[in-house]
N, C-alpha and C. Protein backbone atom coordinates (compact mmCIF):
# COMPACT_ATOMS: atom_id res chain seq x y z
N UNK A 1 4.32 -19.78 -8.20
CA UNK A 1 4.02 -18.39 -8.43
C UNK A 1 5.16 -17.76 -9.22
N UNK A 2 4.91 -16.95 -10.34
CA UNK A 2 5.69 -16.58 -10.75
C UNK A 2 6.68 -15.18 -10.18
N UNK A 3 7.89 -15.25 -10.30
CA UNK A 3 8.61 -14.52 -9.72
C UNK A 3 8.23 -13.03 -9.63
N UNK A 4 7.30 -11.68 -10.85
CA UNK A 4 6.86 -11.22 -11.25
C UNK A 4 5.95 -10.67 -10.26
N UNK A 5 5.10 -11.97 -9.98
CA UNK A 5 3.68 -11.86 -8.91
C UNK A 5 4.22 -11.67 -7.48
N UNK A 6 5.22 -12.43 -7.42
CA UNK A 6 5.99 -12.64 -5.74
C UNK A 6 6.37 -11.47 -5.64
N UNK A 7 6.81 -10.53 -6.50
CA UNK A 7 7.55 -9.17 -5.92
C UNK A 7 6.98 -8.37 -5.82
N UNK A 8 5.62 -8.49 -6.65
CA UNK A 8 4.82 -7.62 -6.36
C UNK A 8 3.98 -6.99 -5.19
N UNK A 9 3.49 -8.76 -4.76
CA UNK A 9 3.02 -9.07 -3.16
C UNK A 9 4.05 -8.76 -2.19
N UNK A 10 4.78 -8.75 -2.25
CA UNK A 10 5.96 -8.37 -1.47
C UNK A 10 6.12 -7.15 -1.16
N UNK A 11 6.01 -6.18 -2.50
CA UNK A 11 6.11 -4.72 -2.33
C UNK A 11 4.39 -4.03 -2.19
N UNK A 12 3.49 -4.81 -2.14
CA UNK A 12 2.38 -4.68 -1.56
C UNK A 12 1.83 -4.46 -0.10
N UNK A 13 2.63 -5.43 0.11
CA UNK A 13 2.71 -6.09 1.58
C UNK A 13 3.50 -5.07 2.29
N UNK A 14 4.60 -4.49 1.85
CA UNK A 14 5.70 -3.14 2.60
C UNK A 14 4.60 -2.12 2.05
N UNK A 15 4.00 -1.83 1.36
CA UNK A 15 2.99 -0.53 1.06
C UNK A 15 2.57 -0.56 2.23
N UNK A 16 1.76 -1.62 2.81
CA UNK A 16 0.54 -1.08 3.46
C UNK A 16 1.76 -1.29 4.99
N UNK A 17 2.34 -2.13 5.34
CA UNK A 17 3.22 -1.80 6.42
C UNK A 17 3.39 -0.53 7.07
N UNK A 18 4.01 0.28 5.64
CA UNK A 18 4.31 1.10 5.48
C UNK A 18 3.48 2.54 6.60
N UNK A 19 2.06 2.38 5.46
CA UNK A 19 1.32 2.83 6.05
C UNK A 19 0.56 3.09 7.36
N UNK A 20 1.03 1.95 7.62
CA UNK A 20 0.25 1.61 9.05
C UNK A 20 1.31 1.81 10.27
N UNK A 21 2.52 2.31 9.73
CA UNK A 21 3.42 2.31 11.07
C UNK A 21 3.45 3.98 10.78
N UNK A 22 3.41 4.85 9.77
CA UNK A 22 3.29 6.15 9.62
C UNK A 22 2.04 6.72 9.92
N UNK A 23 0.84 5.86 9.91
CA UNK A 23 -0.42 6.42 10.45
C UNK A 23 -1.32 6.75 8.98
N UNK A 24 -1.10 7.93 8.47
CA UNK A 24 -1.42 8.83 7.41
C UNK A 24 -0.44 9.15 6.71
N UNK A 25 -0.36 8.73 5.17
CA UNK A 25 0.52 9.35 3.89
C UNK A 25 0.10 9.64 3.11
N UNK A 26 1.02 10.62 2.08
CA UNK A 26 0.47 11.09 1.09
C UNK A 26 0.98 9.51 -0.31
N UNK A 27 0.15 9.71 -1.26
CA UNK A 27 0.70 8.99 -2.31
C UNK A 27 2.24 9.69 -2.65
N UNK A 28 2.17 10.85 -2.75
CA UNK A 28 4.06 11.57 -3.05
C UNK A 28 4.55 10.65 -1.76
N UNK A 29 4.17 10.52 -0.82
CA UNK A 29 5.45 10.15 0.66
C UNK A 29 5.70 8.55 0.05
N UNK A 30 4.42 7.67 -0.51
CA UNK A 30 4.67 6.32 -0.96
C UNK A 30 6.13 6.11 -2.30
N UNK A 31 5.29 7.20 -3.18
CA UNK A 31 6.38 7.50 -4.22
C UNK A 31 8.13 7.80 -3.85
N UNK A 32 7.63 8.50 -3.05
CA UNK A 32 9.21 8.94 -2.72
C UNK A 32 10.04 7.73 -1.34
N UNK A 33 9.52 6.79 -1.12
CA UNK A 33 9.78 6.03 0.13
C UNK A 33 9.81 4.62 -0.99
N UNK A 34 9.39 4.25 -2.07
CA UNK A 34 10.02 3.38 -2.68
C UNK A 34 10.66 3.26 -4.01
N UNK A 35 10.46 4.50 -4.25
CA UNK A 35 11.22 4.80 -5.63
C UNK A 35 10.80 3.96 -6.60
N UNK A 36 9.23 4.18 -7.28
CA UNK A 36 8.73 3.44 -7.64
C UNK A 36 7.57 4.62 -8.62
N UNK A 37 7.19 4.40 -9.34
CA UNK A 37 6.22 5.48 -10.10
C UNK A 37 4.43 5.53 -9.76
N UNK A 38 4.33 6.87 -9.83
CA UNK A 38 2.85 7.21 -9.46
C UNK A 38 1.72 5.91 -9.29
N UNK A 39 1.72 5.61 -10.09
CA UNK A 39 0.64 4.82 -11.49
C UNK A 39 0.86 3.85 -10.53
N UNK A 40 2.32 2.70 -10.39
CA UNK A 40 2.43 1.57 -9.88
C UNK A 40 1.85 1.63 -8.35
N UNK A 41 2.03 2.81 -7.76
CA UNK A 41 1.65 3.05 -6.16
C UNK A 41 0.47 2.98 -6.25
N UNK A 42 -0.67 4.06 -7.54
CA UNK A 42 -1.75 3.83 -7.51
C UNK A 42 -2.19 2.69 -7.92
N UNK A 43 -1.92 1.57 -8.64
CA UNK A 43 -2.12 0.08 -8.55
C UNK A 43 -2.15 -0.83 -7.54
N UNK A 44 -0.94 -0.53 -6.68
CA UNK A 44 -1.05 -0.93 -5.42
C UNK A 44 -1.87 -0.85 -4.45
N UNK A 45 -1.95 0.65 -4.13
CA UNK A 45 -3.37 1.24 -3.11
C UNK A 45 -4.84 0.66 -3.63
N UNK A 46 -4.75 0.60 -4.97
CA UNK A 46 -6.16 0.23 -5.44
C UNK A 46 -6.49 -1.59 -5.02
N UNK A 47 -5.10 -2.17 -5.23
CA UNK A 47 -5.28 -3.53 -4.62
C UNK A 47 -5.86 -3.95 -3.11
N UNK A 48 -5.12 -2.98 -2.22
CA UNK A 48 -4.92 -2.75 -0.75
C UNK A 48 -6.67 -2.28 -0.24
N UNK A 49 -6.93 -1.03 -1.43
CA UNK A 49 -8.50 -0.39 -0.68
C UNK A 49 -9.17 -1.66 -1.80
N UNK A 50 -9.43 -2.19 -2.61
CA UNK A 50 -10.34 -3.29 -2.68
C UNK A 50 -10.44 -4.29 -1.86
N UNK A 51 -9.40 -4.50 -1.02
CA UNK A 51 -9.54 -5.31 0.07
C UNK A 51 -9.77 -5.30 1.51
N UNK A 52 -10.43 -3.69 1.26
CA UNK A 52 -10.66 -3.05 2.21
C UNK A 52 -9.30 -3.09 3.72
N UNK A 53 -8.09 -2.29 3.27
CA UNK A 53 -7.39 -3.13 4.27
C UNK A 53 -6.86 -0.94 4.10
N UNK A 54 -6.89 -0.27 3.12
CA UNK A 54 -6.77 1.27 3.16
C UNK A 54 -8.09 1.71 2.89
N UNK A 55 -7.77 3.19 3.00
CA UNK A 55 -9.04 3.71 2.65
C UNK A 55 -8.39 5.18 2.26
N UNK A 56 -8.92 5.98 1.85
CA UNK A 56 -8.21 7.66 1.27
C UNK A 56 -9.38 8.42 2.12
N UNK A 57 -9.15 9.30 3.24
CA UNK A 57 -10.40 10.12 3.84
C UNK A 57 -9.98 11.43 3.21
N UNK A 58 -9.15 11.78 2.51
CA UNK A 58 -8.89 12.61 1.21
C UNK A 58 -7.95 12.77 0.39
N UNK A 59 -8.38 13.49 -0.33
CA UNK A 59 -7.75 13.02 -2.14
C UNK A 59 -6.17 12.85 -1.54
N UNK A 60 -5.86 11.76 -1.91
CA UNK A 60 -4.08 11.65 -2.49
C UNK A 60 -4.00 11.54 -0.64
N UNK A 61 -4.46 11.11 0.04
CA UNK A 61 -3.97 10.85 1.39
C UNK A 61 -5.06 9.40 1.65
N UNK A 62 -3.78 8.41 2.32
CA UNK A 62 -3.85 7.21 2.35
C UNK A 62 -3.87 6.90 4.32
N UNK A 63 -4.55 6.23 4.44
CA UNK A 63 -4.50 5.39 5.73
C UNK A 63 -5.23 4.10 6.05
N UNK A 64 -4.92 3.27 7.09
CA UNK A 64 -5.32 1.76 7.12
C UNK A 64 -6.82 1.79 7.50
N UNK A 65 -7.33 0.46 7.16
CA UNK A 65 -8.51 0.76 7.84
C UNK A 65 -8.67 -0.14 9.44
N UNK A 66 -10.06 -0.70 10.16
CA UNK A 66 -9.75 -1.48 11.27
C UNK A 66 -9.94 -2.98 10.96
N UNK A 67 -9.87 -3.26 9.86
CA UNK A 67 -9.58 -4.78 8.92
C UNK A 67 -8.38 -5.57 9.73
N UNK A 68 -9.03 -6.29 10.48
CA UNK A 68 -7.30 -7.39 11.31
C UNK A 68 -7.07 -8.03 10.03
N UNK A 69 -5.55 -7.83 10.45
CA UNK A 69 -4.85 -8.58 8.66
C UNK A 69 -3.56 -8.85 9.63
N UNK A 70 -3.46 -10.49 9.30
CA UNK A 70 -2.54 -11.69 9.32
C UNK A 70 -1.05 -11.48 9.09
N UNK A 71 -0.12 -10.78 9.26
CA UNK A 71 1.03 -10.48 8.60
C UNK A 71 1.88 -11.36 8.87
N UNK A 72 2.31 -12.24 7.55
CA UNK A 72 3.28 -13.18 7.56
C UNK A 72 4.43 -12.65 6.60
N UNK A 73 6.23 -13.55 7.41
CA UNK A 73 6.50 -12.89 6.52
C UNK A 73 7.11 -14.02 5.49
């Protein structure tokens, strides 16, 4: 795997962590908790809710869904 892909999954993987130990965030709380830009967070979340693992119950607010997910580290 290229190094590129690995960090990505990595900082994927702390997104949704993230999320799930805060309950409910805003995309600004993601932005500002990894110092990382809009766009890339919204790339991320879009990875996370295609895999049905977030979901947005409104605009620009993020939370997990009841998807059991495997966390290795």
């Amino acid at each position: 795997m290229k190094p590129s892909t690995n960090r990505m999954l990595t900082r994927i993987k702390s997104v949704y962590m993230f999320i799930k130990e805060q309950g409910t965030v805003s995309t600004q709380d993601l932005v500002n908790e990894f110092g990382i830009t809009p766009r890339t967070i919204q790339r991320d979340l879009n990875v996370l809710a295609y895999n049905d693992l977030v979901k947005s119950p409104s605009r620009g607010r993020w939370t997990t869904t009841s998807k059991k997910v495997k966390v290795t580290s």
